[in-house]
C-alpha atoms as a PDB file:
ATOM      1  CA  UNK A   1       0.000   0.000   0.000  1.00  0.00           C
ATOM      2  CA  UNK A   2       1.583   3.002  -1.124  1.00  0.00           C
ATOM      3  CA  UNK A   3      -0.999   6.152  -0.794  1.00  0.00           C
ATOM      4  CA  UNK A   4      -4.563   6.233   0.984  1.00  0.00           C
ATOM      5  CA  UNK A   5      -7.633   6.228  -1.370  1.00  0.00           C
ATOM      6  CA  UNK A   6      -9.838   9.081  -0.742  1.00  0.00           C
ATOM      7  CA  UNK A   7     -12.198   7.647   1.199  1.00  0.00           C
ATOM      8  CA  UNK A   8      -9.515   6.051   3.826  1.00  0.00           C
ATOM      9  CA  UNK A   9      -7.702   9.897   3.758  1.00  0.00           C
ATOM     10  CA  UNK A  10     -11.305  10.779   5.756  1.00  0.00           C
ATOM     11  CA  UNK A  11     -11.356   7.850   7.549  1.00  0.00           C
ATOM     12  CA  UNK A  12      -8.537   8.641   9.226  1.00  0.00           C
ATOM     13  CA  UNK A  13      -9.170  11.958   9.606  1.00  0.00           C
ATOM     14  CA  UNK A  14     -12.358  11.778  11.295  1.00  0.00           C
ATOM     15  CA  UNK A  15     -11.217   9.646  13.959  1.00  0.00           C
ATOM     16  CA  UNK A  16      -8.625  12.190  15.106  1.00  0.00           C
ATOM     17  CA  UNK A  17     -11.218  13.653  17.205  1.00  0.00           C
ATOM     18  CA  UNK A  18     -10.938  10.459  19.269  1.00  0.00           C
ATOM     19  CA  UNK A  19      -7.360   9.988  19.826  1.00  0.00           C
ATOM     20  CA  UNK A  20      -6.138  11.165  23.067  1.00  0.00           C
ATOM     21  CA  UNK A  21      -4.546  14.370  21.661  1.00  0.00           C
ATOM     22  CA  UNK A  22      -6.921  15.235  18.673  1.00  0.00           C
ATOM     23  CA  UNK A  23      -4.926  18.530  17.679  1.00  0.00           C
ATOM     24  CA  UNK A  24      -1.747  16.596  17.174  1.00  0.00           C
ATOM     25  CA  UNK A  25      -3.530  13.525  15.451  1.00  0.00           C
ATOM     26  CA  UNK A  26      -5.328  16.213  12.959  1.00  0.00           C
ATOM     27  CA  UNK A  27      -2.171  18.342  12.205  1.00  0.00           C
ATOM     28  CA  UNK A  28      -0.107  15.717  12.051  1.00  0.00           C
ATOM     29  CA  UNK A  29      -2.381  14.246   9.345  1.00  0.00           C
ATOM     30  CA  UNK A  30      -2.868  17.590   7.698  1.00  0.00           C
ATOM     31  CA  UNK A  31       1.149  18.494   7.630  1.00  0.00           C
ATOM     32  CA  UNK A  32       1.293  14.682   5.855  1.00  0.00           C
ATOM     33  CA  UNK A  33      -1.632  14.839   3.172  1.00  0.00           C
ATOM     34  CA  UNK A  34      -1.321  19.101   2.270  1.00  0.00           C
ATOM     35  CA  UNK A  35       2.065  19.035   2.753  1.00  0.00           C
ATOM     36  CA  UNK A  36       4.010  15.974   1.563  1.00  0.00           C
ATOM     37  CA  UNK A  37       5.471  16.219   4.916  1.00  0.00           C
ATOM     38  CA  UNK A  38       7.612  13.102   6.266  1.00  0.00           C
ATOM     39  CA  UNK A  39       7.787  11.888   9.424  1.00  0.00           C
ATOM     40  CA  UNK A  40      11.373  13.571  10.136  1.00  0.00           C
ATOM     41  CA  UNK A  41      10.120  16.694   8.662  1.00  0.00           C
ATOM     42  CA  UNK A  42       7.382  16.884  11.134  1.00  0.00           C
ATOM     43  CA  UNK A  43       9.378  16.598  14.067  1.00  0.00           C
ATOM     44  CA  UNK A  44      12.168  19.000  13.000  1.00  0.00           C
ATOM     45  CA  UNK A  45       9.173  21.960  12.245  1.00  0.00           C
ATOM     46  CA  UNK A  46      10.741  24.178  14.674  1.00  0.00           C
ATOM     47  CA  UNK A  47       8.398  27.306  15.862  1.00  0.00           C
ATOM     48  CA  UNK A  48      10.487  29.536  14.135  1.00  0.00           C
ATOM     49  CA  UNK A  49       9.782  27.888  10.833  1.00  0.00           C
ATOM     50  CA  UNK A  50       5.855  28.954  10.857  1.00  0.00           C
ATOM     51  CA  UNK A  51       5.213  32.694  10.752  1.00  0.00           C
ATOM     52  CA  UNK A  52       1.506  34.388   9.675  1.00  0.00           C
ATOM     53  CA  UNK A  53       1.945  33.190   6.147  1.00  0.00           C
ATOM     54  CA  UNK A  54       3.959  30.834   5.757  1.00  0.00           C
ATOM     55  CA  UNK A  55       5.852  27.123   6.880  1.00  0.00           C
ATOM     56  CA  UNK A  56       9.374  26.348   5.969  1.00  0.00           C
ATOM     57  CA  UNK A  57      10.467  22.773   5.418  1.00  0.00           C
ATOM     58  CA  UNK A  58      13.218  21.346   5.187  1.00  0.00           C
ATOM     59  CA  UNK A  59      13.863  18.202   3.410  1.00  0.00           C
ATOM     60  CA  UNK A  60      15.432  15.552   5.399  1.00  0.00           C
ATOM     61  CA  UNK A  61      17.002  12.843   2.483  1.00  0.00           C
ATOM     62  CA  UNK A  62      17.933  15.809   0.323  1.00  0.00           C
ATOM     63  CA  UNK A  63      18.417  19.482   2.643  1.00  0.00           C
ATOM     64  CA  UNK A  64      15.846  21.251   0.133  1.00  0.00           C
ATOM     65  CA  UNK A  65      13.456  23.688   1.132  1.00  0.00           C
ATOM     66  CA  UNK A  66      10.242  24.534   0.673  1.00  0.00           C
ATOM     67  CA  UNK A  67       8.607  27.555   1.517  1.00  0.00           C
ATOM     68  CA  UNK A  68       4.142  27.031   1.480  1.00  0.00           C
ATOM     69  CA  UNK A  69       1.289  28.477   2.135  1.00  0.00           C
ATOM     70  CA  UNK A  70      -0.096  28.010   5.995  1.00  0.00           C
ATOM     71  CA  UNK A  71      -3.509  29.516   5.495  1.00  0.00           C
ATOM     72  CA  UNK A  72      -5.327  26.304   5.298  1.00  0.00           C
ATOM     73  CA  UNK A  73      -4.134  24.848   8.581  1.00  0.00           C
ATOM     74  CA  UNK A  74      -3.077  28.225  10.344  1.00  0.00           C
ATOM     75  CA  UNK A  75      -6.190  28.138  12.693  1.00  0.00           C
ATOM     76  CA  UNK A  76      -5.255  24.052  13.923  1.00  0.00           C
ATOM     77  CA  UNK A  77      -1.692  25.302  14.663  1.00  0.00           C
ATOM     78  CA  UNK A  78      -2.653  28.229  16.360  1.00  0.00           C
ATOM     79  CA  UNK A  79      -5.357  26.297  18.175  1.00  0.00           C
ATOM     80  CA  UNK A  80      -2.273  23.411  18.901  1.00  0.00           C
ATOM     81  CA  UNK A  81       0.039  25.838  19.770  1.00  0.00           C
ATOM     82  CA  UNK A  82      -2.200  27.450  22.513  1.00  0.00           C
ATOM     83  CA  UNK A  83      -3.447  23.968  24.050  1.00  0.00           C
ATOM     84  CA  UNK A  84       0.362  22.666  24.174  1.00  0.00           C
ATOM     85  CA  UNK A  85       2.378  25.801  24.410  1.00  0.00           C
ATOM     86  CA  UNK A  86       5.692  24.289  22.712  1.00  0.00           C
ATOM     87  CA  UNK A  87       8.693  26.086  23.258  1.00  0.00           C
ATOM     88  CA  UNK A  88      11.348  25.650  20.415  1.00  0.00           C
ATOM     89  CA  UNK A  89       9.578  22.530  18.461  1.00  0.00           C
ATOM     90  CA  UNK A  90       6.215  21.737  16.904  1.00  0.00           C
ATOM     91  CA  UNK A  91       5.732  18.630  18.519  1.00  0.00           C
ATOM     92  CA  UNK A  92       7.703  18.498  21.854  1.00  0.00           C
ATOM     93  CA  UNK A  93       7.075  15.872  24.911  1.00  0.00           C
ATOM     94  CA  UNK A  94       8.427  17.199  28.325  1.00  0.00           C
ATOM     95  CA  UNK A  95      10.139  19.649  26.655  1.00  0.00           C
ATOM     96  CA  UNK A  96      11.896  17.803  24.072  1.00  0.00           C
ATOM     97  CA  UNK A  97      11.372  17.616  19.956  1.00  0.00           C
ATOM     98  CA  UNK A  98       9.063  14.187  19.646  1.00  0.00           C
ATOM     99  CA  UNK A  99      10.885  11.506  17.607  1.00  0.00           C
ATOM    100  CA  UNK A 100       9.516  10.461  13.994  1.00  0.00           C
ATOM    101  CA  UNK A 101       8.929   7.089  15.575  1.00  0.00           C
ATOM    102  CA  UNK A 102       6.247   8.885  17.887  1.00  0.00           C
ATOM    103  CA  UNK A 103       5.186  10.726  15.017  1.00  0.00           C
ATOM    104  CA  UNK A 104       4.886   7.383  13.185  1.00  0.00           C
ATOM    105  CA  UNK A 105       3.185   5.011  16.339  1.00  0.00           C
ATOM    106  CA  UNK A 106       0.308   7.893  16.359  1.00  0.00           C
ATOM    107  CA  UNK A 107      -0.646   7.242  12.877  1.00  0.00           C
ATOM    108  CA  UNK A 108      -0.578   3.805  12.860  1.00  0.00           C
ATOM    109  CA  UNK A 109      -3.122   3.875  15.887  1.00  0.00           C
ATOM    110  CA  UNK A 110      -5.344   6.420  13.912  1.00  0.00           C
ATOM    111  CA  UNK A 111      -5.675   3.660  11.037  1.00  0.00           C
ATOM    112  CA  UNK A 112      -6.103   1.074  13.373  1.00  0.00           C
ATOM    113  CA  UNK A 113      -8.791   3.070  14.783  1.00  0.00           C
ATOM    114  CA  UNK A 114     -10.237   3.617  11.382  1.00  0.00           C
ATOM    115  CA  UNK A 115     -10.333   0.360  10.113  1.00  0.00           C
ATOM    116  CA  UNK A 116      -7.949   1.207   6.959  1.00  0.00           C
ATOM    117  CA  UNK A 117      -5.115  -1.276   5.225  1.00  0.00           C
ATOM    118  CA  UNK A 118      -4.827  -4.011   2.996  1.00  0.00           C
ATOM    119  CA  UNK A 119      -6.207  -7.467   4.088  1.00  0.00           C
ATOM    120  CA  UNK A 120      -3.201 -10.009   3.748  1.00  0.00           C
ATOM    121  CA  UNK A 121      -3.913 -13.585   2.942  1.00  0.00           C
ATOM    122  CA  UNK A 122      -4.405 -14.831   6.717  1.00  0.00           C
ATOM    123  CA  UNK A 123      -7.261 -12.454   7.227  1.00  0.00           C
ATOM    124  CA  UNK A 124      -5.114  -9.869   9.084  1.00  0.00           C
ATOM    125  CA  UNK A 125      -5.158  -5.912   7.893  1.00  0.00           C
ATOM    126  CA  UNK A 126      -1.202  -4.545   7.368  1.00  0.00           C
ATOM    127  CA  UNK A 127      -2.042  -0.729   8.545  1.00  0.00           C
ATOM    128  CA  UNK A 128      -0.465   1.522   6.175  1.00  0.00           C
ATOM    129  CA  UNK A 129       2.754   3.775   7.441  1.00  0.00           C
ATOM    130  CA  UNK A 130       2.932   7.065   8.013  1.00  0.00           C
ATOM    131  CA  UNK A 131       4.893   7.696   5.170  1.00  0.00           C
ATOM    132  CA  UNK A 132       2.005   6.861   2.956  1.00  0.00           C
ATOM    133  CA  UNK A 133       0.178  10.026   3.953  1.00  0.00           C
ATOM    134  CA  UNK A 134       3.212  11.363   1.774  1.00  0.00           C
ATOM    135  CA  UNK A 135       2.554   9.492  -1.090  1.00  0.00           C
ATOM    136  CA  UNK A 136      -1.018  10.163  -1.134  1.00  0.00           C
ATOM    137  CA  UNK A 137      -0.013  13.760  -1.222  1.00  0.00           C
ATOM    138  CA  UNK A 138       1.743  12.915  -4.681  1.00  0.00           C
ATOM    139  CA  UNK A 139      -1.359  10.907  -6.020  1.00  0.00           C
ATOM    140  CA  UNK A 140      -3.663  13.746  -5.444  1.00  0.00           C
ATOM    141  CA  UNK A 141      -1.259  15.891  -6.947  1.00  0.00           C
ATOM    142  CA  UNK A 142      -1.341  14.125 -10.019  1.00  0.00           C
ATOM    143  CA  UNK A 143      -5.168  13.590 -10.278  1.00  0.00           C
ATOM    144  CA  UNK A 144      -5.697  17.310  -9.676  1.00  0.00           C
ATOM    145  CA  UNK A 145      -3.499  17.644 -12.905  1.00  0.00           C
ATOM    146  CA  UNK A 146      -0.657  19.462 -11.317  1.00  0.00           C
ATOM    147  CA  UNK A 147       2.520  19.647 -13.391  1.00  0.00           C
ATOM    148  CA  UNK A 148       5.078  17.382 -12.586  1.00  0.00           C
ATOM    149  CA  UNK A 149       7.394  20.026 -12.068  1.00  0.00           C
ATOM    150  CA  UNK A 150       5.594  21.482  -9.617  1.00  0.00           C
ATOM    151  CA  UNK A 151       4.568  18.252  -7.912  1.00  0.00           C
ATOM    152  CA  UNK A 152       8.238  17.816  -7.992  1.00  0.00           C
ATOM    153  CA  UNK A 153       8.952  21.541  -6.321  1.00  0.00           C
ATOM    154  CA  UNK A 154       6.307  20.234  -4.073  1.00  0.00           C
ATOM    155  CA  UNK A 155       7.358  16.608  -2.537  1.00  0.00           C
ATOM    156  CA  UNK A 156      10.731  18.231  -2.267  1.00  0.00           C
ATOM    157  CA  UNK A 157      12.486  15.556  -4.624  1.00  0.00           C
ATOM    158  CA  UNK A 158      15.988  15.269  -5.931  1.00  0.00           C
ATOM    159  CA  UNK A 159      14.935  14.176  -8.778  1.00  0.00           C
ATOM    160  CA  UNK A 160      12.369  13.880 -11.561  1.00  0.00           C
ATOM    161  CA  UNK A 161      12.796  10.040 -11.181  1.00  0.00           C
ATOM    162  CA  UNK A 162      11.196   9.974  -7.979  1.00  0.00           C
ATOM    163  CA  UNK A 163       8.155  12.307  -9.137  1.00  0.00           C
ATOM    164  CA  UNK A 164       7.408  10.138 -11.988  1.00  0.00           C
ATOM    165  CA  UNK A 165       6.336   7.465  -9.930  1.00  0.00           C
ATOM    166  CA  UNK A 166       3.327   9.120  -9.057  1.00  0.00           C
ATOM    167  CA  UNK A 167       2.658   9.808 -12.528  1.00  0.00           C
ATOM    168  CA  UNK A 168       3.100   6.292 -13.829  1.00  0.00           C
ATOM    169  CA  UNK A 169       1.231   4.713 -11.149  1.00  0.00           C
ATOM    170  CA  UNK A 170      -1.867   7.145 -12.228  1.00  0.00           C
ATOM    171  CA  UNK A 171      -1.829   5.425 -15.591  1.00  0.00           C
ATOM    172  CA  UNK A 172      -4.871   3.680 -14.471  1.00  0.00           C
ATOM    173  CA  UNK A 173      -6.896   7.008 -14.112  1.00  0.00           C
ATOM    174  CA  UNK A 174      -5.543   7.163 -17.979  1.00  0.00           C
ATOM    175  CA  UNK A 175      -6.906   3.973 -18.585  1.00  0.00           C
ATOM    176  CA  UNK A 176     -10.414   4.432 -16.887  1.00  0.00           C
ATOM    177  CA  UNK A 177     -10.224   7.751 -18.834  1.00  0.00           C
ATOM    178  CA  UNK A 178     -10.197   6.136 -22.506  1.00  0.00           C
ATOM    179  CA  UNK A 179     -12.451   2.839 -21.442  1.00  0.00           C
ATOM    180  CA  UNK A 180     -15.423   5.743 -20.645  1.00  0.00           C
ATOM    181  CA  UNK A 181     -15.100   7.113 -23.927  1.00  0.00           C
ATOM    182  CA  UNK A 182     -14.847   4.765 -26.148  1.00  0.00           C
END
């Protein structure tokens, strides 16, 4: 399972209101899905790195940066940030920046808790990482016919290569394209 379907995207994101920190659960999920965010990158967003406007991130396999938009999660981080009062860090536990690993764990309960993955041959569900949250970033990308420059730009790649996977994988949206017009 690489990226979250739609429908499992909400899943999970609905039942961040029942986790036992819902404003971490829902930003977490939001920096992973709007942002392309990984797990790393979450836990190194230093308070510094969010102003009015904007969020800086910094790649973590590669050093490059992205400066985005914060508008559309701006209220959840101010709301976090008021509740949890971090001092240097995003996401700190007893004063301390939280590892990916936490970062990571907190998903994986949120899927659990929303009933997502892929049933293996035993009967038993393999809940999707973290990480895909990334990936599904790059899937939507590509369905909401962004160029793969930009989705490039975006995902904070080194190099096309790793972009075009998204694109390639989407070649079934191609397919169902030509089967409903012909």
């Amino acid at each position: 399972m690489k990226g979250l379907n739609k429908e499992d995207q909400n899943k999970v994101l609905s039942v961040c209101h029942k986790s036992r920190k819902p404003l971490k659960a829902e930003l977490i999920m939001r920096l992973g899905l709007q942002y392309a965010m990984r797990s790393q990158e979450m836990a190194n967003v230093r308070l510094e790195h969010i102003t009015e406007t904007h969020i800086t991130i910094t790649g973590v396999k590669n050093g490059r940066t992205g400066v985005y938009p914060i508008a559309p999660i701006l209220p959840l981080i101010k709301e976090y940030v008021a509740k949890w009062s971090p001092k240097e860090y995003l996401f700190e536990y007893r004063g301390k920046r939280v590892s990916r690993e936490s970062i990571g764990r907190l998903f994986k309960r949120l899927a659990k808790k929303a009933k997502i993955g892929e049933k293996r041959m035993d009967g038993s569900i393999k809940v999707p990482s973290i990480h895909s949250l990334r990936h599904s970033f790059g899937y939507n990308a590509v369905d909401a016919n962004l160029n793969p420059i930009g989705i490039n730009r975006l995902m904070r790649h080194r190099s096309m290569s790793a972009t075009m996977e998204y694109i390639h994988t989407s070649q079934s949206k191609f397919e169902e394209y030509f089967e409903s017009v012909t």
